[in-house]
Protein backbone atom coordinates (compact mmCIF):
# COMPACT_ATOMS: atom_id res chain seq x y z
CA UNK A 1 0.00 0.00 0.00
CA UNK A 2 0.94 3.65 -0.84
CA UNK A 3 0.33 7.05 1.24
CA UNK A 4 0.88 9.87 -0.16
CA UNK A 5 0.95 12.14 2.45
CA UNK A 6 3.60 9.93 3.98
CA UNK A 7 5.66 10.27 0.25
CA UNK A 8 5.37 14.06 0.25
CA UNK A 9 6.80 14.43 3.63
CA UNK A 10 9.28 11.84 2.82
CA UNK A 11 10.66 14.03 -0.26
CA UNK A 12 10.26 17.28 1.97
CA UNK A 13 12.87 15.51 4.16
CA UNK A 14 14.95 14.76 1.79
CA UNK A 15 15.10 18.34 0.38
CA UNK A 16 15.92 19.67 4.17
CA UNK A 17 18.47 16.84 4.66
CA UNK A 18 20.75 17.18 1.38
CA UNK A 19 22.69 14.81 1.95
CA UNK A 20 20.03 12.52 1.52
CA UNK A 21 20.44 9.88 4.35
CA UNK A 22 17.05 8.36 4.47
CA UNK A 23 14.83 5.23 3.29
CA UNK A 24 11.39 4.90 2.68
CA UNK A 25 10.08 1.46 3.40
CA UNK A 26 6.42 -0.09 3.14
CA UNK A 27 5.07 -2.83 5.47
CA UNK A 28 6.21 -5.58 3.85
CA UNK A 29 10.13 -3.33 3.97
CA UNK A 30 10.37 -3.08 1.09
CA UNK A 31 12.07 -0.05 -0.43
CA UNK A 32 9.86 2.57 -1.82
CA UNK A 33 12.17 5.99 -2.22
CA UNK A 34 15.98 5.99 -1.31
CA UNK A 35 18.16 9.12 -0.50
CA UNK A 36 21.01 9.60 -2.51
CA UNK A 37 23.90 9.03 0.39
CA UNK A 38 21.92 5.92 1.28
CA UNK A 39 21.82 4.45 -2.36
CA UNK A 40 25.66 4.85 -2.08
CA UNK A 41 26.04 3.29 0.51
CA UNK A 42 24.24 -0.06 -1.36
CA UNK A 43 26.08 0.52 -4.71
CA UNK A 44 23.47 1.41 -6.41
CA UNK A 45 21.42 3.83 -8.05
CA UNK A 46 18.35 5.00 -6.27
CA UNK A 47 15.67 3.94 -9.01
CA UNK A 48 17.82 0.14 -8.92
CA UNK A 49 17.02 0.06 -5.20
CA UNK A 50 12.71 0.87 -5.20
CA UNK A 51 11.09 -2.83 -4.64
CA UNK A 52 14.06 -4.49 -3.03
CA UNK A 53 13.95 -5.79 0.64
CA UNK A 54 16.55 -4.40 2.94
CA UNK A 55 18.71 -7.35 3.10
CA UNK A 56 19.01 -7.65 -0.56
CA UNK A 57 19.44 -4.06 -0.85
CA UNK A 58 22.07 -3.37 1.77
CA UNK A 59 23.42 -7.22 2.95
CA UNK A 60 22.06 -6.73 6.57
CA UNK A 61 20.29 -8.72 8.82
CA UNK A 62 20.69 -5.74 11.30
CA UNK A 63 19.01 -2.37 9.39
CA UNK A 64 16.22 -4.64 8.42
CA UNK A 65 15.80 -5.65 12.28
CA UNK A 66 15.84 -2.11 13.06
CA UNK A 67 12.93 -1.40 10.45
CA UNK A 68 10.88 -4.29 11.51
CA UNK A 69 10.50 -3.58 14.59
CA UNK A 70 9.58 -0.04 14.57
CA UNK A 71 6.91 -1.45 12.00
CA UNK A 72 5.66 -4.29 14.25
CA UNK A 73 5.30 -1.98 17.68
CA UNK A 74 3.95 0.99 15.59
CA UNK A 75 6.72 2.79 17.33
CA UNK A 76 9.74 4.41 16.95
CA UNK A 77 13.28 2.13 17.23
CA UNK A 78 16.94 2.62 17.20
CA UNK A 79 20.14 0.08 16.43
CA UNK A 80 23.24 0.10 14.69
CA UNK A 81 24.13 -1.46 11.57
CA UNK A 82 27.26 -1.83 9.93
CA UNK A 83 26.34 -0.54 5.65
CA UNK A 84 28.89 0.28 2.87
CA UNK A 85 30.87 -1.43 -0.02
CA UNK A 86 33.91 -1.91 0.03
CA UNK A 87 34.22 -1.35 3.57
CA UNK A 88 31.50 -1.26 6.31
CA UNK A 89 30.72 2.26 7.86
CA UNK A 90 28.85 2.16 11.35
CA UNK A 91 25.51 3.79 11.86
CA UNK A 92 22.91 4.74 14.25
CA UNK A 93 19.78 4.05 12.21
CA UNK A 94 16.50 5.49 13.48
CA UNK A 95 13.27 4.10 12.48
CA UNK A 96 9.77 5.69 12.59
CA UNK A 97 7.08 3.83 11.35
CA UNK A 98 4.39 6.22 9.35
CA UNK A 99 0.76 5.80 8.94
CA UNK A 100 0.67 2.94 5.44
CA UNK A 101 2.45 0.40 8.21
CA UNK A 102 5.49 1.35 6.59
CA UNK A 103 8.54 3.49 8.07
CA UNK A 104 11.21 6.35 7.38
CA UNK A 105 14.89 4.79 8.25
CA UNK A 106 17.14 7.73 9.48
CA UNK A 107 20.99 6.93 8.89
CA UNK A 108 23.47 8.99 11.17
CA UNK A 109 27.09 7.85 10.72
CA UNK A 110 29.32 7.31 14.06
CA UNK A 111 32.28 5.19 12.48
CA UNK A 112 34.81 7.48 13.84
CA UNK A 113 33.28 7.19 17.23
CA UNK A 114 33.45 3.94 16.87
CA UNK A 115 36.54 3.71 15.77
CA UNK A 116 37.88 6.31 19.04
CA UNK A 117 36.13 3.86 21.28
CA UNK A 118 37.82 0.42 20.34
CA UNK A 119 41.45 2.37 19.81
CA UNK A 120 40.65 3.34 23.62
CA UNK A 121 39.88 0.08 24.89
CA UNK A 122 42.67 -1.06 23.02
CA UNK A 123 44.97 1.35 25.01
CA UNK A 124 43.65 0.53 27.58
CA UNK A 125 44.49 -3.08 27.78
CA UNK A 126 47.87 -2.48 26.42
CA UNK A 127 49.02 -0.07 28.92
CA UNK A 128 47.10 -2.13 31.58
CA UNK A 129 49.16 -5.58 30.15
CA UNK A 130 52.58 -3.32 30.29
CA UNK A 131 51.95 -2.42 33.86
CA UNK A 132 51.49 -5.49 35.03
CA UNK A 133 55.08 -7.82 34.73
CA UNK A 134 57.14 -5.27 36.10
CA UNK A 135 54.29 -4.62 38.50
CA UNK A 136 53.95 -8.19 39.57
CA UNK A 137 57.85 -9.23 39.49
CA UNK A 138 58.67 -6.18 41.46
CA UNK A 139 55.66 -7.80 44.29
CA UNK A 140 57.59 -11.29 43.88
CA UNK A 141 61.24 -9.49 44.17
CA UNK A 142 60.44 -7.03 47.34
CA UNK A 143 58.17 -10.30 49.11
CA UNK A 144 61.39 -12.38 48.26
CA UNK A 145 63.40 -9.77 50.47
CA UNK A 146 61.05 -9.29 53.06
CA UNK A 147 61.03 -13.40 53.56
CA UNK A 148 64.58 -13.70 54.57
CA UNK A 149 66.42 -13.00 51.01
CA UNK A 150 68.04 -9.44 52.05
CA UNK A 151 69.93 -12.06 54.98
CA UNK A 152 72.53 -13.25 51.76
CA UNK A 153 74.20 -10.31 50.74
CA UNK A 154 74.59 -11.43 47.17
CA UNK A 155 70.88 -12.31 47.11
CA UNK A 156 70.23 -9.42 48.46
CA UNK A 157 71.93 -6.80 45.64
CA UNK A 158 71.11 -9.28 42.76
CA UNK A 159 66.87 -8.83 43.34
CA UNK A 160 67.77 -4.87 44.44
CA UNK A 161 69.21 -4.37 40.78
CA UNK A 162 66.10 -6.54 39.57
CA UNK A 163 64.03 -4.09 41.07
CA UNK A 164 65.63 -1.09 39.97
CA UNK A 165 65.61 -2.90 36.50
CA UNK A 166 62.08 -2.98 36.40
CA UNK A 167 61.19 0.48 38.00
CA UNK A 168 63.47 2.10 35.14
CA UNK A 169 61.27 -0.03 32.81
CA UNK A 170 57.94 1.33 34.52
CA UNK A 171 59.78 4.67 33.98
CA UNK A 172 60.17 4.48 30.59
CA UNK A 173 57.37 3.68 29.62
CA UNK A 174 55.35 6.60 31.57
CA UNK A 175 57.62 8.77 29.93
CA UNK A 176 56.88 7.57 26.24
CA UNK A 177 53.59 7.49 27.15
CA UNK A 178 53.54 11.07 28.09
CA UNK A 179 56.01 11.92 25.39
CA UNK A 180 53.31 10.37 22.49
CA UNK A 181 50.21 12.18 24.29
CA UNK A 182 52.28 15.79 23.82
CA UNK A 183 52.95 15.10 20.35
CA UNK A 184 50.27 13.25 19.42
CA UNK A 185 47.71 16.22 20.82
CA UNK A 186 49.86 19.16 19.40
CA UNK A 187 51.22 20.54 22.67
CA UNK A 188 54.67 19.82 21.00
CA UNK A 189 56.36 22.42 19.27
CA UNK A 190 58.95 22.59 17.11
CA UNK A 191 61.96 24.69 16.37
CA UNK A 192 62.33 24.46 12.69
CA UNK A 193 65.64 25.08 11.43
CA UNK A 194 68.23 24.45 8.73
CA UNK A 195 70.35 21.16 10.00
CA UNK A 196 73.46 19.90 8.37
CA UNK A 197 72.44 16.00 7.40
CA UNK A 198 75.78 14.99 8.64
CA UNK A 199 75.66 16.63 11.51
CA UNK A 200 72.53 15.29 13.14
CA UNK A 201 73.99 11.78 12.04
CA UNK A 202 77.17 12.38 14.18
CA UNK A 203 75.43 13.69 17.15
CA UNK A 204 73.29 10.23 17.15
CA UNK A 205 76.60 7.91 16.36
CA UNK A 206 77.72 9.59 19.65
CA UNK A 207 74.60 8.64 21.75
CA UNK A 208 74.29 5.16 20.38
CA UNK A 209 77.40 4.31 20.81
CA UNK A 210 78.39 3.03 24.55
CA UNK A 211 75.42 0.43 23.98
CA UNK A 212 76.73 -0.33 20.31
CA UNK A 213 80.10 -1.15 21.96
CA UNK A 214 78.88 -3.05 24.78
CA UNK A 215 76.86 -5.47 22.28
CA UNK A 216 80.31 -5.36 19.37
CA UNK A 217 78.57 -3.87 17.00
CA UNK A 218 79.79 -0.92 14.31
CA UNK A 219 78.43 1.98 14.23
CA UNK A 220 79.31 4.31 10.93
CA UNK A 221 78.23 7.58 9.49
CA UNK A 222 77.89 6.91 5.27
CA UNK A 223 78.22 11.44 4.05
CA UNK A 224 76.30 12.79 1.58
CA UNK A 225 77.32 15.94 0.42
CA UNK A 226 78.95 17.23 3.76
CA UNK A 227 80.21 21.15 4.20
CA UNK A 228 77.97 24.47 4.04
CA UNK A 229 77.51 24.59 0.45
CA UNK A 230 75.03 20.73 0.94
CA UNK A 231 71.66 20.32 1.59
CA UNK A 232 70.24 21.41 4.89
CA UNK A 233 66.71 19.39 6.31
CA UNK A 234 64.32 21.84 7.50
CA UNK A 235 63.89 20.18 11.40
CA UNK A 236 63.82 20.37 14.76
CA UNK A 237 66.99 19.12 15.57
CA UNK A 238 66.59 17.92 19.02
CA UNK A 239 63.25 15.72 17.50
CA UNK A 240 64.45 14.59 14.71
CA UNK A 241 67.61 13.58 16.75
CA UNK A 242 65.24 11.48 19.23
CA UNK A 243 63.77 10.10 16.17
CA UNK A 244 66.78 8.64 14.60
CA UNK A 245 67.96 7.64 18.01
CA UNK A 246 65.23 5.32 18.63
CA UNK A 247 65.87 4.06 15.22
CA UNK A 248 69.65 3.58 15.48
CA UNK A 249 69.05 1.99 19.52
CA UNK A 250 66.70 -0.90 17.61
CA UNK A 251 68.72 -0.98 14.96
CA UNK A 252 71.55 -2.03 17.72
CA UNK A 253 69.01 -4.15 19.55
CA UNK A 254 68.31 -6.33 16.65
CA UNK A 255 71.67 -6.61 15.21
CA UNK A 256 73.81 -9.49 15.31
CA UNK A 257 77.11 -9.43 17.35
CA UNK A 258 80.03 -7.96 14.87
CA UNK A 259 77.75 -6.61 12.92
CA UNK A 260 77.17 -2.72 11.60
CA UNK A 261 74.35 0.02 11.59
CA UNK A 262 75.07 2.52 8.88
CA UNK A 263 73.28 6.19 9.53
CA UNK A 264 73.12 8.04 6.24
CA UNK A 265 71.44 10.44 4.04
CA UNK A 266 70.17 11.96 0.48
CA UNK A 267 68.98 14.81 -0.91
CA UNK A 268 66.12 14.66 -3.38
CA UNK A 269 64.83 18.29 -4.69
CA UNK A 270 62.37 18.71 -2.07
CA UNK A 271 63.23 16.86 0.47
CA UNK A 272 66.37 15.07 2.94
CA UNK A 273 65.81 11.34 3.72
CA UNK A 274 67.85 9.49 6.87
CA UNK A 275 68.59 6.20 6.86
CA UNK A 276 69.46 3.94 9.47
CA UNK A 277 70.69 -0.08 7.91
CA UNK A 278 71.39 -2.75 9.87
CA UNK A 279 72.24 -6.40 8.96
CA UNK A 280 70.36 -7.96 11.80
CA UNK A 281 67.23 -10.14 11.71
CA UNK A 282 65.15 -8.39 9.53
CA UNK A 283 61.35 -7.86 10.13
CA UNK A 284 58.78 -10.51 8.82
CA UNK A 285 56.46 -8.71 5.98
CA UNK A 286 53.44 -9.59 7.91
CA UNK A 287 54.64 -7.12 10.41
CA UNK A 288 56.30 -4.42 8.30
CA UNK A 289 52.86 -2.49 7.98
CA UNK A 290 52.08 -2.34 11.47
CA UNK A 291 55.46 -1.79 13.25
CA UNK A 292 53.83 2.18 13.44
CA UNK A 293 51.40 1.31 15.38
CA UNK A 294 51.44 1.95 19.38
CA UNK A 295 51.84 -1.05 21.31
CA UNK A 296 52.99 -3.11 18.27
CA UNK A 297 55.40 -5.28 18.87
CA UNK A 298 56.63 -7.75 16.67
CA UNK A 299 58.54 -11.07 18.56
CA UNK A 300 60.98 -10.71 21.61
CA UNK A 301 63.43 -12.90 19.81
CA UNK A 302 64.70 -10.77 17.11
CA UNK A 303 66.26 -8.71 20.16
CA UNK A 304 69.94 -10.12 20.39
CA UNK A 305 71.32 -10.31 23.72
CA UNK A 306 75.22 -10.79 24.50
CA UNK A 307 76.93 -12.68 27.15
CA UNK A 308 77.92 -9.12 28.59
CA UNK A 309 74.28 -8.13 29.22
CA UNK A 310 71.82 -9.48 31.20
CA UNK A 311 68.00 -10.12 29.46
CA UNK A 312 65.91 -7.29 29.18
CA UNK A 313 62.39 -6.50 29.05
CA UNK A 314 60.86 -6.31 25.87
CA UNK A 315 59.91 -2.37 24.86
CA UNK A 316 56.40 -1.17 24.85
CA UNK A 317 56.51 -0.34 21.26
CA UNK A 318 55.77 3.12 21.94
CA UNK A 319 59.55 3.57 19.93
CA UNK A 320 58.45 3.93 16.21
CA UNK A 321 55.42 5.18 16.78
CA UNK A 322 57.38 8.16 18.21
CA UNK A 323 59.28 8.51 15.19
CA UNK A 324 56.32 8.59 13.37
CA UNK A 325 54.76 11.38 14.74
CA UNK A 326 58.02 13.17 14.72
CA UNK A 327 58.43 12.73 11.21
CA UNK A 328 55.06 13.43 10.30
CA UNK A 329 54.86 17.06 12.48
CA UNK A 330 58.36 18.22 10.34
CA UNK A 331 55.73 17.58 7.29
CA UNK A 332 57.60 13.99 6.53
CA UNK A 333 57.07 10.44 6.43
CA UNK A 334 58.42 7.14 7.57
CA UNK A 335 59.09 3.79 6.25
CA UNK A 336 61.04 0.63 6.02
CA UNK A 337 62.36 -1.91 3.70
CA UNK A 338 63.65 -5.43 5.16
CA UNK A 339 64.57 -8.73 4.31
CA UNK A 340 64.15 -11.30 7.22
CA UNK A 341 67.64 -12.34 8.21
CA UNK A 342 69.53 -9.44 5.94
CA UNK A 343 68.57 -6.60 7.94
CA UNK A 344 66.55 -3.40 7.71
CA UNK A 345 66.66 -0.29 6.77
CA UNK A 346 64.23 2.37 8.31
CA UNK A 347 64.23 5.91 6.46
CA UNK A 348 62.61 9.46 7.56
CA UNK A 349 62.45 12.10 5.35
CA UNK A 350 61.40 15.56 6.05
CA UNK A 351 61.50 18.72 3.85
CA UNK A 352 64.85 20.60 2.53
CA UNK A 353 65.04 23.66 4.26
CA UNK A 354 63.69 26.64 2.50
CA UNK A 355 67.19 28.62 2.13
CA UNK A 356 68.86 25.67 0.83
CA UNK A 357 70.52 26.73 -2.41
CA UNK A 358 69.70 23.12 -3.83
């Protein structure tokens, strides 16, 4: 059955709407008038859509559930559905039945809410699973003490320096926490100025190298075009510096012992791109897309650990996404290339500075 008073005001909502987010159903819900944005979200054009059921119009058990029940209690109803080809968008969908037993279906997107809410949980229980080994082994180490351990000297200092290995674990990780929530909400900012390639390089050979030497593995600087007349990278230098730290301290981490991590550069026209090569264990390519990501982590046993050094905790994976946020606030980009059990080599680039003659 058809009303047309229930049409009319249909197509005046459409008209107010624009973007045309709306469905027009009769009892049996079946489509009778389809906004534009809705259509698109079924692949197809309105006039394909008029006479089709939900389900075969949109693939889901949910919008039609939505619709039928709002037409069954004579009543308005709300749910969610998840609609769209190629990949599924999240809506609230409201339904209002109208006077033929039919019913107007209201779409109102919330996929980035959506999306906000799960990365939040997933923070969540990341932070919450980081927290809790050093939590709990610093519990077993201090109860160990209290029970009679601190009695043998040597037992004593060995679960002290546990401890303390574990609380400077706890406190790196609040600090890369609270170093990605600056940079990540903008409170960063940076001092943009014309670096020397080779310089920043040397400055991070320096800092990597006590822990390079401890685990026998070369560290060298490859030039570019050094001196005052060669490209300069527009960048912060103390940021960009952390960045390419982090990268040159897992480029150490993963390396095997004897081996080398080469820091270099390039100039293209626009831009300066750092490198920083190892010939360690490489990285899987199952992983190499998601390394980015907070909390990532890929396996514990790429890390290579010598006889000099006792085990240590695996990182947070708060590292590289650091550098990518670094990177991306100079107006750059990351990105690796690795072949499991040749080594990797992770690059950032970031623009030539604005004076540079190049």
């Amino acid at each position: 059955m058809s009303d047309p008073v229930a049409a009319a005001a249909f197509e005046a909502l459409l008209d107010q709407t624009g973007a045309g987010w709306l469905l027009l159903v009769d009892d049996r819900l079946r489509i009778r008038r389809a906004g534009p944005a809705a259509a698109g979200l079924a692949g197809r054009p309105v006039t394909a859509l008029e006479g089709m059921s939900l389900i075969a119009a949109f693939g889901s058990v949910a919008l039609d559930g939505v619709a039928r029940a709002a037409v069954a209690a004579g009543a308005a109803r709300s749910g969610e559905a998840e609609l769209g080809q190629p990949s599924a968008r999240t809506f609230v969908v409201d339904s209002v039945p109208v006077s033929d037993g039919g019913a107007v279906l209201s779409l109102h997107e919330i996929t980035a809410l959506r999306r906000a809410e799960r990365v939040r949980r997933d923070f969540v229980a990341n932070i919450s699973h980081e927290l809790r080994t050093p939590l709990a082994s610093i519990k077993l180490l201090a109860e160990t003490l209290a029970d009679g351990a601190l009695e043998d000297a040597e037992s004593g200092r060995d679960f002290a320096v546990r401890i303390a290995t574990e609380v400077d674990h706890l406190t790196q990780l609040v600090d890369e926490l609270l170093d990605l929530a600056r940079i990540e909400s903008g409170e960063v900012t940076l001092s943009i100025a014309a670096l020397d390639p080779e310089a920043v390089l040397l400055g991070v050979a320096r800092r990597i190298s006590a822990m390079a030497e401890r685990r026998s593995i070369a560290v060298s600087v490859v030039a570019g075009t050094a001196g005052d007349a060669g490209p300069r990278a527009a960048g912060d230098a103390e940021r960009l510096g952390q960045a390419l730290l982090n990268l040159a301290h897992n480029a150490v981490k993963h390396s095997h012992p004897g081996g080398e991590v080469r820091l270099g550069w390039s100039a293209a026209q626009r831009t300066v791109r750092f490198e920083v090569a190892d010939d360690g264990v490489g990285i899987p390519p199952t992983h190499r897309a998601r390394i980015f990501e907070r909390f990532y982590k890929v396996d514990r046993s790429r890390v290579r650990v010598t006889d000099e050094e006792p085990p240590q905790r695996a990182s947070a994976g708060l590292g590289l996404a650091i550098v990518k946020h670094i990177a991306e606030a100079h107006g750059g980009s990351v990105g690796v290339t690795s072949e499991v059990g040749a080594g990797s080599t992770f690059w950032i680039e970031v623009p030539r500075a604005t004076d540079d003659p190049g």
